[in-house]
PDB file of N, CA and C in Angstrom:
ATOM      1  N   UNK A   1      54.206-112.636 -12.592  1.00  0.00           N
ATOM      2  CA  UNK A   1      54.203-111.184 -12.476  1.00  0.00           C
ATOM      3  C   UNK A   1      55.624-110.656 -12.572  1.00  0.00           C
ATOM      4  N   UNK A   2      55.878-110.275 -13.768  1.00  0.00           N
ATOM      5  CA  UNK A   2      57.306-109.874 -14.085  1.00  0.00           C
ATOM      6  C   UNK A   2      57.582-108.501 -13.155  1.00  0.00           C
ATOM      7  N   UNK A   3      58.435-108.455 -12.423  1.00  0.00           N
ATOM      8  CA  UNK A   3      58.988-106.928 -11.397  1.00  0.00           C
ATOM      9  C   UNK A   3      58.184-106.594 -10.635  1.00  0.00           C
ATOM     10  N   UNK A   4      58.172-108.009  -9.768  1.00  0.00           N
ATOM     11  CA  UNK A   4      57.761-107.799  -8.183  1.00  0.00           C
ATOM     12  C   UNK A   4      56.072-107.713  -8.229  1.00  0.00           C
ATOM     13  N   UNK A   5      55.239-107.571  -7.164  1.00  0.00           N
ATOM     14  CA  UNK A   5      54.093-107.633  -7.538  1.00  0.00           C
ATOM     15  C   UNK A   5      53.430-107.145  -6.514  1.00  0.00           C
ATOM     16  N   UNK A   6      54.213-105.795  -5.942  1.00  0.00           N
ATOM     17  CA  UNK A   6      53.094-105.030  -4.742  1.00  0.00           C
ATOM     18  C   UNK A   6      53.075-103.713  -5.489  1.00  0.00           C
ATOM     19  N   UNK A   7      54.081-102.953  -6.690  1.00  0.00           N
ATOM     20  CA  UNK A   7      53.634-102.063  -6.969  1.00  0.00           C
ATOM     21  C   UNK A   7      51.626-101.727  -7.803  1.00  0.00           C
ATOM     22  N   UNK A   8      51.079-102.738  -8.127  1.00  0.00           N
ATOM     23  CA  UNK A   8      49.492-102.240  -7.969  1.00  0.00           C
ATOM     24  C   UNK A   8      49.137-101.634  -6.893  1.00  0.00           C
ATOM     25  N   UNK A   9      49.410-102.994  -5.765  1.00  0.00           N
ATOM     26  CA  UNK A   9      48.896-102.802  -4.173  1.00  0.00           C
ATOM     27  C   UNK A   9      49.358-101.320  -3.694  1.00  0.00           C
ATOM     28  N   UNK A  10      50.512-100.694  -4.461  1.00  0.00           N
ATOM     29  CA  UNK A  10      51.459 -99.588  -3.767  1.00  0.00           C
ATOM     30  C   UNK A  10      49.976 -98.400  -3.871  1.00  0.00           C
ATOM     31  N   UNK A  11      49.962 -98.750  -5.264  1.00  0.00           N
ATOM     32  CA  UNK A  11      49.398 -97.500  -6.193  1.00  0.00           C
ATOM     33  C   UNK A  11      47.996 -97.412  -5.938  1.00  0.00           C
ATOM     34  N   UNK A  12      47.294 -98.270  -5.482  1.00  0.00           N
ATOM     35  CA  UNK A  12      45.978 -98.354  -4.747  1.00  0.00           C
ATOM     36  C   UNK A  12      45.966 -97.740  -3.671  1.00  0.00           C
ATOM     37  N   UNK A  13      47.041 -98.381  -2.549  1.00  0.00           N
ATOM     38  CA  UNK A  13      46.970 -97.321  -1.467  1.00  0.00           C
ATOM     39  C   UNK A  13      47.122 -96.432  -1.351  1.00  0.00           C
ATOM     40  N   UNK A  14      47.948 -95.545  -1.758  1.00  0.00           N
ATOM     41  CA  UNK A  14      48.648 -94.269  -2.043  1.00  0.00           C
ATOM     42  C   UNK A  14      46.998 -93.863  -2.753  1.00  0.00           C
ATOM     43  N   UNK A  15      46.075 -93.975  -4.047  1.00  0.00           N
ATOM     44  CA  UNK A  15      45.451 -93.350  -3.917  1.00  0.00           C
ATOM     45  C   UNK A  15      44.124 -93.443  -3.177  1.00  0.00           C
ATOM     46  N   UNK A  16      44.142 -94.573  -2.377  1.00  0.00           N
ATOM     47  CA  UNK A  16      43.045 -94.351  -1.050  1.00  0.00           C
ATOM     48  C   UNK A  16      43.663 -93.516  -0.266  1.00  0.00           C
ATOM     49  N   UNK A  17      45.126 -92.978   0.048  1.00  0.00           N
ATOM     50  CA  UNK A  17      45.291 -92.078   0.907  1.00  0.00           C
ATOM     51  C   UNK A  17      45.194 -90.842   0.501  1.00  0.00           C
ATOM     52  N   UNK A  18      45.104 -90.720  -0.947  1.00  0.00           N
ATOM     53  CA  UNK A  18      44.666 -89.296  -1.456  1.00  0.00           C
ATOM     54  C   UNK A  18      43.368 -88.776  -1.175  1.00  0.00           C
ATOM     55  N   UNK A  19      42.844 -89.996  -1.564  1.00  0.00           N
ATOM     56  CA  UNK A  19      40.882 -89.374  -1.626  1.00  0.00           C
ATOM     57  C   UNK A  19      40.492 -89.297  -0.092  1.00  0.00           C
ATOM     58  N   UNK A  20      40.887 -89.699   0.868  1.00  0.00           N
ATOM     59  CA  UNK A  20      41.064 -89.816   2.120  1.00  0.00           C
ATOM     60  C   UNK A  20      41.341 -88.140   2.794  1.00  0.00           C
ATOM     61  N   UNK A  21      42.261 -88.044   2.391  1.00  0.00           N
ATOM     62  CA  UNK A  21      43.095 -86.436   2.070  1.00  0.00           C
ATOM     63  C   UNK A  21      42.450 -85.541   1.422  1.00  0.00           C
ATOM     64  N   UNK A  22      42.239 -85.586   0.206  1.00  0.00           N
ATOM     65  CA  UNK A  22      40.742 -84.813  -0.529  1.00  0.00           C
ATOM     66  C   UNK A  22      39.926 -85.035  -0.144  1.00  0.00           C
ATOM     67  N   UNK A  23      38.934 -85.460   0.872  1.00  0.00           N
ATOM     68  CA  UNK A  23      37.930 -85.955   1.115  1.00  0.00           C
ATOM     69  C   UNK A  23      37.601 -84.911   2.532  1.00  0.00           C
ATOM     70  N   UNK A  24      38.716 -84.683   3.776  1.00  0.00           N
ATOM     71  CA  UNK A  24      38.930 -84.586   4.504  1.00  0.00           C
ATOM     72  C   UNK A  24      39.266 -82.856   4.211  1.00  0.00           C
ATOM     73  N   UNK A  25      40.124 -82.388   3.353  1.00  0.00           N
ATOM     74  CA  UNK A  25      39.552 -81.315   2.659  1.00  0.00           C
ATOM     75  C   UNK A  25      38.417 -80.621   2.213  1.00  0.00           C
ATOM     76  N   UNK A  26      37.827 -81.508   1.934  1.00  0.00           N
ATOM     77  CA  UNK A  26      36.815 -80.872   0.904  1.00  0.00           C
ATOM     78  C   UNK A  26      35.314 -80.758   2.033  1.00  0.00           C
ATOM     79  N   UNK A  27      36.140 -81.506   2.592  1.00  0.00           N
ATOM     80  CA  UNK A  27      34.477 -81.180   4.270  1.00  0.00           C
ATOM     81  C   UNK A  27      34.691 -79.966   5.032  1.00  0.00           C
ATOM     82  N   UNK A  28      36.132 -79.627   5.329  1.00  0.00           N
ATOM     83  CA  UNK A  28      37.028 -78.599   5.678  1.00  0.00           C
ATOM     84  C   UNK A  28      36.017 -77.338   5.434  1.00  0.00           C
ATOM     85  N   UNK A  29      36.321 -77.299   3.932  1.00  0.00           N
ATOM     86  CA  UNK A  29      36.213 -75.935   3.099  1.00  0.00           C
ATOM     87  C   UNK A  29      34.315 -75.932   2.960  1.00  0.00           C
ATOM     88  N   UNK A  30      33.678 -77.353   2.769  1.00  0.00           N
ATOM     89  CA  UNK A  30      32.420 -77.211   2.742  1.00  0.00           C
ATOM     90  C   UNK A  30      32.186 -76.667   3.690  1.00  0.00           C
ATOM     91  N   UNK A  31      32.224 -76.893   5.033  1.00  0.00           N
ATOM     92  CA  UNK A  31      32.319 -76.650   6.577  1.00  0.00           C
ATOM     93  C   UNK A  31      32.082 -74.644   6.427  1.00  0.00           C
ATOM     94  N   UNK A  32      33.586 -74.315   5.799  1.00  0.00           N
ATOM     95  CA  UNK A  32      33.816 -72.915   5.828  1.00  0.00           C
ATOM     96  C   UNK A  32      32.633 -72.457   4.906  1.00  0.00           C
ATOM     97  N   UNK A  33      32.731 -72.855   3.648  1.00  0.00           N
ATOM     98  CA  UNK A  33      31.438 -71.997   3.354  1.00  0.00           C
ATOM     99  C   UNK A  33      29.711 -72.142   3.659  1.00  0.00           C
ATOM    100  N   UNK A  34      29.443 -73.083   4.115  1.00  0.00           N
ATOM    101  CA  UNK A  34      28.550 -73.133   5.436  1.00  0.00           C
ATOM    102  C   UNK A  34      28.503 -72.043   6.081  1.00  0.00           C
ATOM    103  N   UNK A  35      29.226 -72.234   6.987  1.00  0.00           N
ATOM    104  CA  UNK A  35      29.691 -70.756   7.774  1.00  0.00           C
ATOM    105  C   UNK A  35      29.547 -69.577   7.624  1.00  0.00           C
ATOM    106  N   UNK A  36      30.060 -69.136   5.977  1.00  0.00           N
ATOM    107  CA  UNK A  36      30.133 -68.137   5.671  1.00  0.00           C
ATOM    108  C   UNK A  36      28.589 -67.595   5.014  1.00  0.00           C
ATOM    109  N   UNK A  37      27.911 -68.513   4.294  1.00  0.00           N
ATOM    110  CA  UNK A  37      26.275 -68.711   3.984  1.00  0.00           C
ATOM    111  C   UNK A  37      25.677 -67.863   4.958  1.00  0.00           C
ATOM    112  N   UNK A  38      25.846 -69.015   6.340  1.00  0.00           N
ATOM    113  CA  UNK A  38      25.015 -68.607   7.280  1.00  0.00           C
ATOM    114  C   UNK A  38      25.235 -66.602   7.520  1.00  0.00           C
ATOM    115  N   UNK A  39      26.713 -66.451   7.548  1.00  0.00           N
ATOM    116  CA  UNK A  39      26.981 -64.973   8.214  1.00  0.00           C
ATOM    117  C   UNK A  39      26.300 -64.230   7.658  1.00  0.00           C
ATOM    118  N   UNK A  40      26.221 -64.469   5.690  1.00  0.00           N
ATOM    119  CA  UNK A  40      25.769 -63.630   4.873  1.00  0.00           C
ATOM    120  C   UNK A  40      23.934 -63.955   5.390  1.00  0.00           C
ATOM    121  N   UNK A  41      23.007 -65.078   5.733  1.00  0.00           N
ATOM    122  CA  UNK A  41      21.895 -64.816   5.916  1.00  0.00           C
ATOM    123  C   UNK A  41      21.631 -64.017   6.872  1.00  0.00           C
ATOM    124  N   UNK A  42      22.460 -63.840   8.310  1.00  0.00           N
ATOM    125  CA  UNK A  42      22.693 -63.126   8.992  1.00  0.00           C
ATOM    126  C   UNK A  42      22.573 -61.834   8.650  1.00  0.00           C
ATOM    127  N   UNK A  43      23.238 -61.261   8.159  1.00  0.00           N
ATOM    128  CA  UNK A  43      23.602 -59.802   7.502  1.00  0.00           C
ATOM    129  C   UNK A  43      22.402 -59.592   6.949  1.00  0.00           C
ATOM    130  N   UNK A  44      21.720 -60.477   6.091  1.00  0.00           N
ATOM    131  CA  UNK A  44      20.639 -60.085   4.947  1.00  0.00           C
ATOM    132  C   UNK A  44      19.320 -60.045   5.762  1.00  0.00           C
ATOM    133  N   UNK A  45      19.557 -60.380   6.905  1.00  0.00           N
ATOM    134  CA  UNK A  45      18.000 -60.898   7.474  1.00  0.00           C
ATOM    135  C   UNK A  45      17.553 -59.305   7.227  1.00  0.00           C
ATOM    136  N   UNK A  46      17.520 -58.366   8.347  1.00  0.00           N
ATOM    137  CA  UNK A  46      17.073 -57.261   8.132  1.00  0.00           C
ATOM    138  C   UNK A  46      16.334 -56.482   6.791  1.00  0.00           C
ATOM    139  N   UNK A  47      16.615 -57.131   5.746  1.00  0.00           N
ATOM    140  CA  UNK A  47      16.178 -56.562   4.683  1.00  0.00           C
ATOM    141  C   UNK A  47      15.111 -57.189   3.553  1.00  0.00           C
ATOM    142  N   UNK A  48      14.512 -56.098   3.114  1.00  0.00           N
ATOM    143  CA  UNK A  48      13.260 -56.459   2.823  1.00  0.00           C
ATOM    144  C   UNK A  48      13.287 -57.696   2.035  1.00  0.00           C
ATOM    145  N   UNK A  49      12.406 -58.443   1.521  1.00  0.00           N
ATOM    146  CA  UNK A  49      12.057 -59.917   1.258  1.00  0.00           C
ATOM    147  C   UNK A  49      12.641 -59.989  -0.425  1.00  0.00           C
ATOM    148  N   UNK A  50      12.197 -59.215  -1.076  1.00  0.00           N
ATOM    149  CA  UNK A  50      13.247 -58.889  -2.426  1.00  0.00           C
ATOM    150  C   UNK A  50      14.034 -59.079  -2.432  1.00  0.00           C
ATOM    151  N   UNK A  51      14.415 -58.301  -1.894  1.00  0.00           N
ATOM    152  CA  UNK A  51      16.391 -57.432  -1.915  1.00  0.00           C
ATOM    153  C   UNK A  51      16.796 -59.122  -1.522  1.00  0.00           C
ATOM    154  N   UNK A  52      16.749 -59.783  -0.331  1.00  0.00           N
ATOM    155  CA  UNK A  52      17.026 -61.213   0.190  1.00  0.00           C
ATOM    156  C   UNK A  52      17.384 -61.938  -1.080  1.00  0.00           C
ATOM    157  N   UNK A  53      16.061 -62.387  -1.401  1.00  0.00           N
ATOM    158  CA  UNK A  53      15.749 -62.684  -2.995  1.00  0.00           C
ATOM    159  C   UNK A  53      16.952 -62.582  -3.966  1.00  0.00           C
ATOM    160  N   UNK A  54      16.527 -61.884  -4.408  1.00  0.00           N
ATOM    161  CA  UNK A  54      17.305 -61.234  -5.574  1.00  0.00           C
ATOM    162  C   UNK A  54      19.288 -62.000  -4.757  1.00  0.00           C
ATOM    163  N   UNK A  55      19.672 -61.448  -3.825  1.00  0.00           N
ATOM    164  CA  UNK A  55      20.984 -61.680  -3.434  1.00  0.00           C
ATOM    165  C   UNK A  55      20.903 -63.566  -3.286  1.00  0.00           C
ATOM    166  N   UNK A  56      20.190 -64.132  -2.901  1.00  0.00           N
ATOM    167  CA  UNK A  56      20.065 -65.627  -3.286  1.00  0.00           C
ATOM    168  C   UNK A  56      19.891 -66.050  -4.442  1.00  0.00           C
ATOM    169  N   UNK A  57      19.802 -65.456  -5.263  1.00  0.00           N
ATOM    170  CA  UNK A  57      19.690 -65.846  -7.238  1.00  0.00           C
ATOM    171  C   UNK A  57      21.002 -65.783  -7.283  1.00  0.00           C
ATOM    172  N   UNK A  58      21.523 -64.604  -6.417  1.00  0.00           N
ATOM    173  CA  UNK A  58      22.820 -64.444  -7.729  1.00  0.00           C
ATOM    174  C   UNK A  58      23.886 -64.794  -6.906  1.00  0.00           C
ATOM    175  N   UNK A  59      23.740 -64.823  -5.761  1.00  0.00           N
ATOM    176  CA  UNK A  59      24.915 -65.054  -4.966  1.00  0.00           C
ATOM    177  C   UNK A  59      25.322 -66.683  -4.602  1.00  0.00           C
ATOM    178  N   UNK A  60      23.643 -67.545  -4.243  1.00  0.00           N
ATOM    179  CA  UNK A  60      23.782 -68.743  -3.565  1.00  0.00           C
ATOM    180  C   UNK A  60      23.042 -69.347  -4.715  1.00  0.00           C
ATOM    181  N   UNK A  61      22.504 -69.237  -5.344  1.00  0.00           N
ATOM    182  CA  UNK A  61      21.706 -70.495  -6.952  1.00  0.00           C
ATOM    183  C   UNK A  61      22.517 -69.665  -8.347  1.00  0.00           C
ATOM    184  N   UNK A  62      23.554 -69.106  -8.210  1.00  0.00           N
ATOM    185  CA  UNK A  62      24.307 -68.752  -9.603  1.00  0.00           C
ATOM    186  C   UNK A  62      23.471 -68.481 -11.014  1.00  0.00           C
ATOM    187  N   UNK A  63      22.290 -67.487 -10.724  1.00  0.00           N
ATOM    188  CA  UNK A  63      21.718 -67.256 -11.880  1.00  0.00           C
ATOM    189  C   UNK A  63      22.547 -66.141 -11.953  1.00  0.00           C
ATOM    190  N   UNK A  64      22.352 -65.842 -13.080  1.00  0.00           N
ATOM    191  CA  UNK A  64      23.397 -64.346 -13.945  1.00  0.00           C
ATOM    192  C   UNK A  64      22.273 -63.130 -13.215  1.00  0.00           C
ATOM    193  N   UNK A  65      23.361 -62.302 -13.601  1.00  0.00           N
ATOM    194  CA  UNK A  65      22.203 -60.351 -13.324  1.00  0.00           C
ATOM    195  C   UNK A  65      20.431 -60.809 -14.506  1.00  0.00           C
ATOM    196  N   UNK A  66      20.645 -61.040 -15.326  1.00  0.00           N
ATOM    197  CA  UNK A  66      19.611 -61.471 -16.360  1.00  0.00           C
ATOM    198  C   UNK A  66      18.875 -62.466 -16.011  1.00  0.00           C
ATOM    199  N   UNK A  67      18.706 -63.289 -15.581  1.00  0.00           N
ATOM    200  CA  UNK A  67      18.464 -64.200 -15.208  1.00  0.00           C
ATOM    201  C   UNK A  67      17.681 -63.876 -13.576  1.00  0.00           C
ATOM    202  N   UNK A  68      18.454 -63.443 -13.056  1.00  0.00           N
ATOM    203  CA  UNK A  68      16.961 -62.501 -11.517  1.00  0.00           C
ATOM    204  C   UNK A  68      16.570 -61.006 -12.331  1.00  0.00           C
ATOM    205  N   UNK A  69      16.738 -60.314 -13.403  1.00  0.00           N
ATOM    206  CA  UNK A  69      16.245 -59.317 -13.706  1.00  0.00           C
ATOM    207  C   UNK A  69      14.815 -60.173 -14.339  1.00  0.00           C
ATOM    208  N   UNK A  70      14.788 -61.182 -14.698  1.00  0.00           N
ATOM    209  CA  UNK A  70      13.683 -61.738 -15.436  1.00  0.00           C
ATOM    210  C   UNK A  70      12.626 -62.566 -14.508  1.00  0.00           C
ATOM    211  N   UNK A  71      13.807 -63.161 -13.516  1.00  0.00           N
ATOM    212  CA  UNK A  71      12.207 -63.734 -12.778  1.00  0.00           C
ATOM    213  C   UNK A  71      11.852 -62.407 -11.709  1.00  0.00           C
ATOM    214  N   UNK A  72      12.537 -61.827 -11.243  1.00  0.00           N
ATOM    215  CA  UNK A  72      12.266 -60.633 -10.316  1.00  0.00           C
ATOM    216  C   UNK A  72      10.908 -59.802 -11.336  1.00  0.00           C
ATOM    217  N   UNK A  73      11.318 -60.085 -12.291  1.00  0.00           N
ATOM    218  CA  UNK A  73      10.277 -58.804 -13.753  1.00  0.00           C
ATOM    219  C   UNK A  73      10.357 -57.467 -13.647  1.00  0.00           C
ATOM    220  N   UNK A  74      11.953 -57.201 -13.611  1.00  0.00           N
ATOM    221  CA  UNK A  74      12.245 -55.823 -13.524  1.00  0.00           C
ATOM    222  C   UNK A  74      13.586 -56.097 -14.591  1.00  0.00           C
ATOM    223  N   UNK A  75      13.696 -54.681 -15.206  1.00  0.00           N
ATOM    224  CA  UNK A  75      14.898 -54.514 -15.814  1.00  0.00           C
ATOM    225  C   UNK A  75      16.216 -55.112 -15.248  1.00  0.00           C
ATOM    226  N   UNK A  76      17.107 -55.003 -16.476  1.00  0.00           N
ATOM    227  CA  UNK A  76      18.437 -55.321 -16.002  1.00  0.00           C
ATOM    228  C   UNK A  76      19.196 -54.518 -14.929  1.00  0.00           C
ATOM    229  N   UNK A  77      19.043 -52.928 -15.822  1.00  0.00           N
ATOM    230  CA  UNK A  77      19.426 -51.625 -14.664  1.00  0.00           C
ATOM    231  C   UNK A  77      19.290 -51.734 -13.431  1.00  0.00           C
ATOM    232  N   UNK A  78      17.575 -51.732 -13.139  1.00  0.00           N
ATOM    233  CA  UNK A  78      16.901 -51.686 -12.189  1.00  0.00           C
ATOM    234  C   UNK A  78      17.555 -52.331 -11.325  1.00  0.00           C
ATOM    235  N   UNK A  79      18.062 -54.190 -11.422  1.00  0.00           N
ATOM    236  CA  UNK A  79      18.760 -54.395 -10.714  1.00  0.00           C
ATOM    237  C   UNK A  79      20.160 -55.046  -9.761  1.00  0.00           C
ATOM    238  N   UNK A  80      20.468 -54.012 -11.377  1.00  0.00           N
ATOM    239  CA  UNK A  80      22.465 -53.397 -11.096  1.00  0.00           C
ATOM    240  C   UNK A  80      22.014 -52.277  -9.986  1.00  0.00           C
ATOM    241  N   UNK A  81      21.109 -51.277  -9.876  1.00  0.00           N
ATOM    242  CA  UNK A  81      21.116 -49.878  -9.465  1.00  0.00           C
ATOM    243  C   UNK A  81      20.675 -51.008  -8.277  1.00  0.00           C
ATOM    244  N   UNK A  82      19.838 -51.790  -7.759  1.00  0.00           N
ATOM    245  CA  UNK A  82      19.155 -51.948  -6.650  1.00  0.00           C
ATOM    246  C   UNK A  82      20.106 -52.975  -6.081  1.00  0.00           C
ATOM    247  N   UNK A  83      20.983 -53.999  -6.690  1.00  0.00           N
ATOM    248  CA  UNK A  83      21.834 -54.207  -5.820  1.00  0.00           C
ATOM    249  C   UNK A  83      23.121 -53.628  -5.055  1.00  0.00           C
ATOM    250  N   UNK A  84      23.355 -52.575  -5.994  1.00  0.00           N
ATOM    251  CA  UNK A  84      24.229 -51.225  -5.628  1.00  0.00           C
ATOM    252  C   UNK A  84      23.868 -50.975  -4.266  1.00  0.00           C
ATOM    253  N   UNK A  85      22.564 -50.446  -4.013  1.00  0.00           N
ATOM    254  CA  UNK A  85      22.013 -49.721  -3.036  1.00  0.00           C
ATOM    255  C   UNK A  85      22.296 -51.235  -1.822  1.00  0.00           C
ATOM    256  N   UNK A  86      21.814 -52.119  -2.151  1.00  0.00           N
ATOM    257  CA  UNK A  86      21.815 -52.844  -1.128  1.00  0.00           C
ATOM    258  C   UNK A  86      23.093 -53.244  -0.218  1.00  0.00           C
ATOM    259  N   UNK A  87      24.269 -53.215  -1.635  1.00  0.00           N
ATOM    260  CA  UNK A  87      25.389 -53.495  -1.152  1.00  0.00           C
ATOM    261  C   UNK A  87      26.111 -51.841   0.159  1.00  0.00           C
ATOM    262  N   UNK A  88      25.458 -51.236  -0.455  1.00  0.00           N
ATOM    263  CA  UNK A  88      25.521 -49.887   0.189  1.00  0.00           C
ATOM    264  C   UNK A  88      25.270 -49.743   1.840  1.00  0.00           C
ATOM    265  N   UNK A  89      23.733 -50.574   1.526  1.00  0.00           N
ATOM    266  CA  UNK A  89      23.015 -50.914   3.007  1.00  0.00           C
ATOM    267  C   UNK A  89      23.729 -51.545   3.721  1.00  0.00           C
ATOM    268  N   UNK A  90      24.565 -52.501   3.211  1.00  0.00           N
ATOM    269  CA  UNK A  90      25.004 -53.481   3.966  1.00  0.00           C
ATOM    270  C   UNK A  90      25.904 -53.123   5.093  1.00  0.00           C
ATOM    271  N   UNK A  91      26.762 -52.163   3.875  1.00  0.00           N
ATOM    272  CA  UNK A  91      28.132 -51.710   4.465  1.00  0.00           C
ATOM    273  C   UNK A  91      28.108 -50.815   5.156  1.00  0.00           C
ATOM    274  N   UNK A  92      26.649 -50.092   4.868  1.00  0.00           N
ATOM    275  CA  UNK A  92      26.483 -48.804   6.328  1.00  0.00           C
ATOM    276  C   UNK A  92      26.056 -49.252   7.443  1.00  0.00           C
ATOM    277  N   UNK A  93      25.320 -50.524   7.718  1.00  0.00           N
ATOM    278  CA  UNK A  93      24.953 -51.231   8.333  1.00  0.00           C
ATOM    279  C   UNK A  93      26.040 -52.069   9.538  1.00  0.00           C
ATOM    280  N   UNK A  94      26.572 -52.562   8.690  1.00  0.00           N
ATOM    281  CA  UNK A  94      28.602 -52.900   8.868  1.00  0.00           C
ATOM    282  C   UNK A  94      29.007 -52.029   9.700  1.00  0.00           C
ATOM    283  N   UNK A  95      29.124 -50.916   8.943  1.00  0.00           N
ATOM    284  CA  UNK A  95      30.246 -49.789   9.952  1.00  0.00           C
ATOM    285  C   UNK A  95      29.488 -49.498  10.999  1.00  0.00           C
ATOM    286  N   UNK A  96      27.948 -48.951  11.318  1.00  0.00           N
ATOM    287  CA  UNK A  96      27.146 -48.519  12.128  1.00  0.00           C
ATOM    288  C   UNK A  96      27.453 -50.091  13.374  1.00  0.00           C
ATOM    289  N   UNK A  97      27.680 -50.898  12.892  1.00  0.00           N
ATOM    290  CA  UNK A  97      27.515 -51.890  13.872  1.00  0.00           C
ATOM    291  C   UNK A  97      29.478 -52.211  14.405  1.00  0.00           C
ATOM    292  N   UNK A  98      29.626 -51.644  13.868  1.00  0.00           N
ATOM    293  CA  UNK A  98      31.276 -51.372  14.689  1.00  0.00           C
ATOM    294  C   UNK A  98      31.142 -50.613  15.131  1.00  0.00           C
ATOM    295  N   UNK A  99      31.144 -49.310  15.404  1.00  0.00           N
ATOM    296  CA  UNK A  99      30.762 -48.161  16.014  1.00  0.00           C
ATOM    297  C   UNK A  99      30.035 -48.453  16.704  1.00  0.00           C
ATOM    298  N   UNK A 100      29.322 -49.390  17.550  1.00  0.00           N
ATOM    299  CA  UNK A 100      28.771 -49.179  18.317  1.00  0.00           C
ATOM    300  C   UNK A 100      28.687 -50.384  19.519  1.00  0.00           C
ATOM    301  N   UNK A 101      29.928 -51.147  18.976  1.00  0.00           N
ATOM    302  CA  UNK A 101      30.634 -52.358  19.526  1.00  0.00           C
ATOM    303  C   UNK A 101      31.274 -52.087  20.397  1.00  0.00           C
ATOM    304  N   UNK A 102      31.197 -52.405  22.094  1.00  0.00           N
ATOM    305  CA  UNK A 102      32.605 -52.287  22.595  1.00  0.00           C
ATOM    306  C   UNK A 102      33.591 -52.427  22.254  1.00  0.00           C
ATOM    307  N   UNK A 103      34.676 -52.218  22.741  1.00  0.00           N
ATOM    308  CA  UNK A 103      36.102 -51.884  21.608  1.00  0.00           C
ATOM    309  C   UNK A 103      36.603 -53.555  22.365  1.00  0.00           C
ATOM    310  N   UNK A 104      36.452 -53.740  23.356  1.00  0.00           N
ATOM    311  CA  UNK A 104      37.133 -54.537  24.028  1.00  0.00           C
ATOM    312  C   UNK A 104      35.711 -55.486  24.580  1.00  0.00           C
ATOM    313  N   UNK A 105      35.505 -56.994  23.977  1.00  0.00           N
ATOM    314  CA  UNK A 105      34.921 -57.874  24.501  1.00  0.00           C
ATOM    315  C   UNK A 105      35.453 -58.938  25.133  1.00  0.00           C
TER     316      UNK A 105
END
């Protein structure tokens, strides 16, 4: 083994300590958006069984606007205009629920 013969051994470990490192990351951030899933089912519970729907196509299974306008069997418009409204709901929903939060828990 011409020039020593731990640089393999080096380069192996070094990248078991990467994927180790990425690995340990990547549970991290899975972890967080977990989390964040749940807040958004949270938020969505209140609303009607559609609207739910429709925001799980496009938000949590990555179908396009076209793609829930077609299995939903409503126009495209229909629902650009109806997730509008929902996002609307949300956020009045949002503020109404600060407003009415003790300021101090």
């Amino acid at each position: 083994m011409p020039g020593g013969g731990n640089s393999g051994r080096d380069n192996v470990t070094n990248a078991i300590a990467k994927a180790d490192k990425l690995r340990s990351l990547y549970y991290e951030k899975f972890g967080a958006l977990v989390g964040l899933q749940m807040d958004i089912e949270k938020a969505i519970e209140p609303l009607p069984a559609e609207d739910q729907m429709m925001l799980r196509m496009y938000y949590f299974s990555n179908y396009t606007w076209e793609e829930v306008a077609v299995r939903m069997g409503i126009n495209w418009r229909s629902v650009h205009r109806r997730h509008a409204g929902i996002l609307e709901r949300l956020a009045h929903d949002e503020e109404e629920k600060k407003e009415t939060e003790p300021e101090n828990k």
